[in-house]
N, C-alpha and C. Protein backbone atom coordinates (compact mmCIF):
# COMPACT_ATOMS: atom_id res chain seq x y z
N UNK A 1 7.20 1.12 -0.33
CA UNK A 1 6.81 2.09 -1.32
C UNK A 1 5.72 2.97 -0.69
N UNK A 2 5.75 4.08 -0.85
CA UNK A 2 4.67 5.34 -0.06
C UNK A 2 3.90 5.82 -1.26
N UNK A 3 2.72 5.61 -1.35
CA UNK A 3 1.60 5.98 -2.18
C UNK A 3 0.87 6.94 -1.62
N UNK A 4 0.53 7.88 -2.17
CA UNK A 4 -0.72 8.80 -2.29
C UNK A 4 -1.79 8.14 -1.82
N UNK A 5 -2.88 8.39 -0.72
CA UNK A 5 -4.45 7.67 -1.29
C UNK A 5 -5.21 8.14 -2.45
N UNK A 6 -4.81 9.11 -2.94
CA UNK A 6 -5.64 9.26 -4.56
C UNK A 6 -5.33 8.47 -5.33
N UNK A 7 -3.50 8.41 -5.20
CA UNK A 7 -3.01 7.49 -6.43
C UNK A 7 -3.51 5.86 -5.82
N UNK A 8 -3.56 5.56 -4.70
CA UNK A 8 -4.36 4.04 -4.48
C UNK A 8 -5.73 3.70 -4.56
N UNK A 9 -6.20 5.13 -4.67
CA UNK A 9 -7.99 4.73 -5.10
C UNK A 9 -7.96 4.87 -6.48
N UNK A 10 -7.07 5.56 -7.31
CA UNK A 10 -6.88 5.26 -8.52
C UNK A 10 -6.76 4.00 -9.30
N UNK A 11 -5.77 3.37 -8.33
CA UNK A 11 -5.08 2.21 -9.31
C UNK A 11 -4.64 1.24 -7.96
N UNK A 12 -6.00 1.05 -7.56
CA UNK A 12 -6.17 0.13 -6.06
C UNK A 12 -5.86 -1.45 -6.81
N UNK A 13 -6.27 -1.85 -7.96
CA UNK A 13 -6.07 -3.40 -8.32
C UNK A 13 -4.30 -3.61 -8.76
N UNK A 14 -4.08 -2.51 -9.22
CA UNK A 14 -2.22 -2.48 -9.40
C UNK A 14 -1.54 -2.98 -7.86
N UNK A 15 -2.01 -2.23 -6.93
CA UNK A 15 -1.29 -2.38 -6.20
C UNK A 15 -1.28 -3.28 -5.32
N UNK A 16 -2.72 -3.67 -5.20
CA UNK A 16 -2.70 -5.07 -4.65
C UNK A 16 -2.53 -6.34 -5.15
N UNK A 17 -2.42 -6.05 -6.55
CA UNK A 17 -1.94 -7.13 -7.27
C UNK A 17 -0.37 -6.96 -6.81
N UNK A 18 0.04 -5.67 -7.03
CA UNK A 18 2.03 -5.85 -6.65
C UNK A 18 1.88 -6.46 -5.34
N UNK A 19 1.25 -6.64 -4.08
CA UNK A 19 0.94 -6.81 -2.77
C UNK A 19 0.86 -8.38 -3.07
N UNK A 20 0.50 -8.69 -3.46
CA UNK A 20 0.05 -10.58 -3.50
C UNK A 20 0.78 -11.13 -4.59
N UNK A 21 2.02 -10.40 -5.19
CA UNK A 21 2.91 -11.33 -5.91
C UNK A 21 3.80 -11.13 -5.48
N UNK A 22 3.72 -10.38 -4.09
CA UNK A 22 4.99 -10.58 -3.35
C UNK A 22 5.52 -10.19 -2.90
N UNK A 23 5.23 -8.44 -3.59
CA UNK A 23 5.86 -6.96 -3.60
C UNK A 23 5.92 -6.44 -2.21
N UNK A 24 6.67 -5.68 -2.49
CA UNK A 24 6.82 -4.75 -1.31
C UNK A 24 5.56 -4.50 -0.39
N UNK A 25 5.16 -4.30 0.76
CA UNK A 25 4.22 -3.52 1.53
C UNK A 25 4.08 -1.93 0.76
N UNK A 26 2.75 -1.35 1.10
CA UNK A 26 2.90 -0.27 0.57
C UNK A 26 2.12 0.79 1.53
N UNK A 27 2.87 1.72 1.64
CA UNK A 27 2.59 2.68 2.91
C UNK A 27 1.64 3.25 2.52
N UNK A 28 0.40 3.67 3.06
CA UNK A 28 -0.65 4.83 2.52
C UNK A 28 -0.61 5.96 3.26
N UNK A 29 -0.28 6.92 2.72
CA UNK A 29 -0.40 8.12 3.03
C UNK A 29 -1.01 9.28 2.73
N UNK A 30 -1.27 10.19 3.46
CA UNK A 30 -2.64 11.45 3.56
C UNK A 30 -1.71 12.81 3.88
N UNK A 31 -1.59 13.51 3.07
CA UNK A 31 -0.89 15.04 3.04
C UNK A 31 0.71 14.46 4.14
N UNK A 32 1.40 13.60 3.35
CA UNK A 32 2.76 12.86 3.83
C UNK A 32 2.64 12.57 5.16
N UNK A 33 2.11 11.97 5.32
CA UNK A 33 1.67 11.56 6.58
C UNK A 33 1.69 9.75 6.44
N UNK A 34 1.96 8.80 7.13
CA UNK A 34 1.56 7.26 7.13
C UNK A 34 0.73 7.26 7.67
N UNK A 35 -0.58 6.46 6.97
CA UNK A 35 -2.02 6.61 7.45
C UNK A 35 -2.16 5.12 7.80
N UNK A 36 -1.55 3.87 6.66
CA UNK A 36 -1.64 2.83 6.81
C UNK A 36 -0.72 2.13 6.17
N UNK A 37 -0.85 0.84 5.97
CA UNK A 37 0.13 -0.46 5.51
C UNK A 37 -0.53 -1.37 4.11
N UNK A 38 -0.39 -1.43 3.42
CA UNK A 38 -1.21 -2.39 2.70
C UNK A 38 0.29 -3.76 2.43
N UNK A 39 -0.23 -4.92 3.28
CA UNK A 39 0.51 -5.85 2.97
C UNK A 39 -0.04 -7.34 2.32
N UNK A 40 0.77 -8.31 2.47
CA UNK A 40 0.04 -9.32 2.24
C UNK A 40 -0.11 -9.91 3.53
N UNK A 41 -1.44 -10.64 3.67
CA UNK A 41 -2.13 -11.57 4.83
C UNK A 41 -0.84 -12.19 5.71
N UNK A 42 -0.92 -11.88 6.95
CA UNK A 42 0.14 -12.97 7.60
C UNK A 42 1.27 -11.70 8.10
N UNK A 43 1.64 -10.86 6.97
CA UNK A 43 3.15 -9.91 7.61
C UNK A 43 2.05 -8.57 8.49
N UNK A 44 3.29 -8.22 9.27
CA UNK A 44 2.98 -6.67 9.84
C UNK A 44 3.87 -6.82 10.04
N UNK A 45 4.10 -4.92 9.71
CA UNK A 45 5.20 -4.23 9.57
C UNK A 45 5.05 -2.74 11.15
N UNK A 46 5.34 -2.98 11.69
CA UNK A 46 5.60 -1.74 12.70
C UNK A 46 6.52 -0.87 12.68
């Protein structure tokens, strides 16, 4: 899933809550760009 960083500094506990029940990784991105990964502890995604 590719998030906004506004929309993840918005609603940063949503998504790391979706992140630690299991959910998808979630891409962070800056003017559509992949800036980063938010996963759970243990995966990377390259």
């Amino acid at each position: 899933m590719k998030v906004k960083i506004g929309e993840l500094k918005t609603h940063l506990s949503k998504y790391v809550q979706s992140v630690r029940d299991g959910g998808e990784p979630i891409e962070v991105c800056v003017r559509g760009k992949t800036v980063a990964y938010l996963t759970r502890k243990g995966e990377c995604r390259r």
